[in-house]
Protein backbone atom coordinates (compact mmCIF):
# COMPACT_ATOMS: atom_id res chain seq x y z
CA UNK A 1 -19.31 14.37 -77.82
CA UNK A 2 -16.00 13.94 -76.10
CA UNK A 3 -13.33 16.62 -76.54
CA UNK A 4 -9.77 15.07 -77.26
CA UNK A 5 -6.87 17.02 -76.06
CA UNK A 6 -4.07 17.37 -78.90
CA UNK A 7 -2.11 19.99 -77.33
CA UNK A 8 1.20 17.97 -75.79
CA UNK A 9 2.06 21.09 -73.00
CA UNK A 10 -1.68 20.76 -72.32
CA UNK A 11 -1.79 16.93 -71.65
CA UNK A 12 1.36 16.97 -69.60
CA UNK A 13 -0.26 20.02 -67.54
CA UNK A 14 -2.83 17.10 -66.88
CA UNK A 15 -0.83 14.37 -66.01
CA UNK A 16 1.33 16.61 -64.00
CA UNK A 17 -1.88 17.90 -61.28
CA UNK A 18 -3.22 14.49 -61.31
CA UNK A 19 0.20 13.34 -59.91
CA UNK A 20 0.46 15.93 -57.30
CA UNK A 21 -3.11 15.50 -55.82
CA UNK A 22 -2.28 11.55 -55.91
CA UNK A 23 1.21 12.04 -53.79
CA UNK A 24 -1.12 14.84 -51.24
CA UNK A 25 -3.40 11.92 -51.03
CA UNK A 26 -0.94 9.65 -50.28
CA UNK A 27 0.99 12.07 -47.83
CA UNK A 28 -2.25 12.65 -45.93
CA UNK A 29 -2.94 8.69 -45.98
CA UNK A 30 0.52 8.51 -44.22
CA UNK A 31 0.33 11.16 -41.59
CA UNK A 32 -3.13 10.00 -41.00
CA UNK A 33 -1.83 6.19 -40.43
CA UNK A 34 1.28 7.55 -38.27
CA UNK A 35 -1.08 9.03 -36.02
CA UNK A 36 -3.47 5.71 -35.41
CA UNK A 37 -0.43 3.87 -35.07
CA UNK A 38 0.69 6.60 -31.88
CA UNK A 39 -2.73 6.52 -30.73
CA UNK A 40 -3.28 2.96 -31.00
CA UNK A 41 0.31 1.97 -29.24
CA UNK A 42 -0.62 5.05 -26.14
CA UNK A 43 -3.69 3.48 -25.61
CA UNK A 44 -2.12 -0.16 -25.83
CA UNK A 45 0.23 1.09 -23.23
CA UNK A 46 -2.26 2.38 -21.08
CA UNK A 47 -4.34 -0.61 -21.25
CA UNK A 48 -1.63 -2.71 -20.04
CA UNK A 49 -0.76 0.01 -16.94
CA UNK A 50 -3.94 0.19 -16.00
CA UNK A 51 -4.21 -3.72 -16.01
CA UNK A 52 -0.82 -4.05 -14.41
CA UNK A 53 -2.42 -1.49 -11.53
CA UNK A 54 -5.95 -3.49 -11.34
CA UNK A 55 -3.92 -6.40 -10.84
CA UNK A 56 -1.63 -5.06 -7.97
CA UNK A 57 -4.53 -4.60 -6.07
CA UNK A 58 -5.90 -7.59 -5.98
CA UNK A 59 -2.05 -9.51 -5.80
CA UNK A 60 0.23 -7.39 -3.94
CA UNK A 61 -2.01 -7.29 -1.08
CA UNK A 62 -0.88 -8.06 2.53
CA UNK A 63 -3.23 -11.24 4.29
CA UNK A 64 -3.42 -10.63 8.43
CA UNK A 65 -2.89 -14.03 10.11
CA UNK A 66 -3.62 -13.19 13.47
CA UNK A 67 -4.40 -9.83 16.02
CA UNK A 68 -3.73 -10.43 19.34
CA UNK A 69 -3.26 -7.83 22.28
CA UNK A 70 -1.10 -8.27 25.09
CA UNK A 71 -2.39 -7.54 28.77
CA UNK A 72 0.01 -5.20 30.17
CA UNK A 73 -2.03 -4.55 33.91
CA UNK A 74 -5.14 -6.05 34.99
CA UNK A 75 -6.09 -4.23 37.08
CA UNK A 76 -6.69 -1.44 35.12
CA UNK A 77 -7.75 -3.16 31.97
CA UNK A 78 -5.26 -2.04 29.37
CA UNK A 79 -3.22 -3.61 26.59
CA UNK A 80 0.48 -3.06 26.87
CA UNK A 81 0.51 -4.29 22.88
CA UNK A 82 -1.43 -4.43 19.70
CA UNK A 83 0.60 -7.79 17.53
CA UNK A 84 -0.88 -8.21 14.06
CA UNK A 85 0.80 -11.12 12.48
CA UNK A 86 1.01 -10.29 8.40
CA UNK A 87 2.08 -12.35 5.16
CA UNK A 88 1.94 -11.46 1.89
CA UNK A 89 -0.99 -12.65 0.23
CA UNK A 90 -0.95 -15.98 -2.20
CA UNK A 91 0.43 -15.08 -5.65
CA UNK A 92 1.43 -11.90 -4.60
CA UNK A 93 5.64 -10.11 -5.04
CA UNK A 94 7.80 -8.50 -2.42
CA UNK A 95 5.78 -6.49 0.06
CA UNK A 96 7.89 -3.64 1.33
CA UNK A 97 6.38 -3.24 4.86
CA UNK A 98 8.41 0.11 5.22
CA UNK A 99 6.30 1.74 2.66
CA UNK A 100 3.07 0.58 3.65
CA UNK A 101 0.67 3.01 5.83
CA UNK A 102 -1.90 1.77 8.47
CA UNK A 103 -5.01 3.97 8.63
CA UNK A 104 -6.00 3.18 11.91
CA UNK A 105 -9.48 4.50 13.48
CA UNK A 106 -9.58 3.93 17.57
CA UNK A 107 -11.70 5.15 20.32
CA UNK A 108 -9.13 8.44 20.34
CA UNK A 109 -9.89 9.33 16.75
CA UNK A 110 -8.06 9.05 13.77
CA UNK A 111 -4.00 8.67 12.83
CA UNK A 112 -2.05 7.36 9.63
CA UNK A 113 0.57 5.27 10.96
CA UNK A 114 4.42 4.74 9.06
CA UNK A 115 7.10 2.17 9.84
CA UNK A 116 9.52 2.91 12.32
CA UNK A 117 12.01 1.80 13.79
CA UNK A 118 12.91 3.88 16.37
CA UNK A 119 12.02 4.47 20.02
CA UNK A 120 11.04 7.47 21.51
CA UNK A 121 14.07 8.60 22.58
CA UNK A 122 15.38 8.19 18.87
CA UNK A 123 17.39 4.85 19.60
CA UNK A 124 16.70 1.76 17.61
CA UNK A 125 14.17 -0.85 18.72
CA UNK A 126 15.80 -3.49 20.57
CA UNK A 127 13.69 -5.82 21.81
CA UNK A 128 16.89 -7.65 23.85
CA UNK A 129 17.31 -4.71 25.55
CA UNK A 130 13.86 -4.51 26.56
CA UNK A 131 12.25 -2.57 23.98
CA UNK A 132 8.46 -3.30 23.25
CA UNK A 133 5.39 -1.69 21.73
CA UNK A 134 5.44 1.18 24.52
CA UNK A 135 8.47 1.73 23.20
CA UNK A 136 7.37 2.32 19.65
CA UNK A 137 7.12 6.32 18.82
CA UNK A 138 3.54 8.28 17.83
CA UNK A 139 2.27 7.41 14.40
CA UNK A 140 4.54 4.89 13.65
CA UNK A 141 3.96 0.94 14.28
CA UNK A 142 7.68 -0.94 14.23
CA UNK A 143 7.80 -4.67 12.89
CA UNK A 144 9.28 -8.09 14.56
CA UNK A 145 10.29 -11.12 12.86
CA UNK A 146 9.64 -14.55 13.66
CA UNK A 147 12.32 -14.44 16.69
CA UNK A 148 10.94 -11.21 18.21
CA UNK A 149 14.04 -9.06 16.66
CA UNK A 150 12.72 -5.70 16.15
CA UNK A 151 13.49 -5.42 11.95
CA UNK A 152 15.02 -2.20 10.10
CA UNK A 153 13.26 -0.82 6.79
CA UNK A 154 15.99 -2.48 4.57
CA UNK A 155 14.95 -6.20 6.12
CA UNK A 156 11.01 -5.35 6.45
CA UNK A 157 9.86 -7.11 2.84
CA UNK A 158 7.17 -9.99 2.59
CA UNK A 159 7.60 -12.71 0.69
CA UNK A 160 6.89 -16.08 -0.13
CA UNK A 161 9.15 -17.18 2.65
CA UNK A 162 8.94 -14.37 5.09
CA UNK A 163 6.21 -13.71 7.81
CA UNK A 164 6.49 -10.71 10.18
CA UNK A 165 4.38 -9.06 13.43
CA UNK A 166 3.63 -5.43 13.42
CA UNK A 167 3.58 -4.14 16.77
CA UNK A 168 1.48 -0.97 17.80
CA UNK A 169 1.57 0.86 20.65
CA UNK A 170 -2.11 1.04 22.46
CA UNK A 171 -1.31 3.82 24.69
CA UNK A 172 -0.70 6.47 22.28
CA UNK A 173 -3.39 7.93 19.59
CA UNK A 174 -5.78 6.71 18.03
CA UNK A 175 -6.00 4.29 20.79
CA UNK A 176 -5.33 5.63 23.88
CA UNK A 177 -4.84 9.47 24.89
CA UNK A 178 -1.56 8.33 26.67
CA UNK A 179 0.71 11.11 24.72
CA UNK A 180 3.28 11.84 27.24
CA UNK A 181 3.52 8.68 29.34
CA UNK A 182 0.79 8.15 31.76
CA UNK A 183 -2.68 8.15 29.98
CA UNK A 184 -5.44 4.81 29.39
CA UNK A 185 -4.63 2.73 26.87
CA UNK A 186 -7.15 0.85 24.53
CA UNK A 187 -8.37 -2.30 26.76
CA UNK A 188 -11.20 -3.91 27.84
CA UNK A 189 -14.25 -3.84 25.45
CA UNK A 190 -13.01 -1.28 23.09
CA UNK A 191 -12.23 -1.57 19.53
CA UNK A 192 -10.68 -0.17 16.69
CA UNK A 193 -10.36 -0.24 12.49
CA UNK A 194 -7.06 -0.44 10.58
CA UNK A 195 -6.46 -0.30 7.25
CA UNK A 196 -3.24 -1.18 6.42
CA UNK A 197 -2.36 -0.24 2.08
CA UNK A 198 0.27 -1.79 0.58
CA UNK A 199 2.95 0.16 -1.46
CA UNK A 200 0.85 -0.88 -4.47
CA UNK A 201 -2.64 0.97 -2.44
CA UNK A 202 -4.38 -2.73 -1.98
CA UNK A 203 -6.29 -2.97 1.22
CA UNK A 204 -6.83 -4.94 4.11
CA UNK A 205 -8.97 -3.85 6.75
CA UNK A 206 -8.64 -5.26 10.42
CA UNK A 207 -11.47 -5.09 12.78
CA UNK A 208 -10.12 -5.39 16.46
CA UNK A 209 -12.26 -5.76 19.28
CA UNK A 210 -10.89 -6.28 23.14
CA UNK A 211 -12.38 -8.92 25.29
CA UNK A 212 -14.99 -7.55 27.65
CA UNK A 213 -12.47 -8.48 30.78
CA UNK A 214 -8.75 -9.08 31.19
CA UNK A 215 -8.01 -11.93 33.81
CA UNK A 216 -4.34 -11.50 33.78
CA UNK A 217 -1.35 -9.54 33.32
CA UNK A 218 0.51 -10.38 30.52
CA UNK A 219 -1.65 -12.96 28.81
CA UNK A 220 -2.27 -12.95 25.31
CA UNK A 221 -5.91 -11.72 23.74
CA UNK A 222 -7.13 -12.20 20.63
CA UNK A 223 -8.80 -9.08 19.13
């Protein structure tokens, strides 16, 4: 019924291919762990990006305290400035306000607006030498802190301490149509959407909305 093997050479043949196919099995068991242990620590590390990014938008996001306008002539109904006070929100890291964009939609279409810190005429901001939003070049929006100093890039960061105004200039696009020096500005009744993103793309969307009627030059609006 059973066959018994007597031959030595042919039981060591045996033993032999049993041991190989055991140390293949084992080799494959190995290379077959290595690669779940890759997989599982790339998708570990993912995870915990993707996390880190989820959270970032919801933290490092930049709270608006306050829109105002300032009335820059009466008589002809137009904003001289757009101030949006800004802190960084509750919980939330340093807030580089040099790398964050405002997407600003305005009764003169559409324009992504940058930090800067320069005028027009390619000087820095001064606001002691006069300098204010009209000042401030197209597409940009310059920042203030809480003394009215105009701020450069290296000293515009939120945090838990620091508050700053960015300052827009109405009379250039997508406010007003004002590209040279002499056009309307946004003023009385109009309105306009910004989104201002973070460095870390979280959101905050400002609705601003001019008061109907002006009553007097230089006066403070809300929007």
């Amino acid at each position: 019924m059973f066959e018994f093997i007597n031959n030595n050479e042919e039981r060591g043949q045996v033993g032999i291919g049993t041991l190989i196919v055991f140390i293949a099995m084992v080799l494959v068991a190995a290379i077959a762990a290595g690669v779940l242990i890759n997989t599982a620590g790339f998708l570990q590390s993912q995870a915990e990006a993707t996390g880190q990014e989820s959270t970032d938008l919801v933290s490092e996001r930049i709270d608006v305290t306050s829109s105002v306008g300032i009335v820059g002539d009466n008589s002809s109904g137009d904003l001289s400035e757009i101030r949006i006070g800004v802190a960084g929100a509750p919980g939330a890291d340093q807030i580089d306000l040099s790398e964050t964009t405002i997407q600003a939609v305005g009764p003169n279409g559409q324009a992504n607006l940058v930090f800067n810190a320069t005028s027009r005429d390619g000087d820095a901001l001064n606001a002691t030498a006069g300098d204010d939003a009209t000042n401030v070049s197209e597409n940009g929006f310059a920042v203030q802190d809480g003394s009215g100093n105009f701020v450069s890039a290296d000293n515009a960061v939120l945090n838990s301490e620091e508050s700053f105004t960015i300052v827009i200039n109405p009379t250039l696009n997508p406010f007003g149509d004002d590209v040279v020096g002499s056009g309307d500005a946004f003023g009385e009744g109009q309105s306009a959407t910004l989104d201002i993103v973070s460095p870390s793309s979280a959101t905050t969307q400002v609705e601003l909305r001019a008061p109907d009627l002006f009553t007097q030059d230089g006066e403070a609006v809300r929007l």
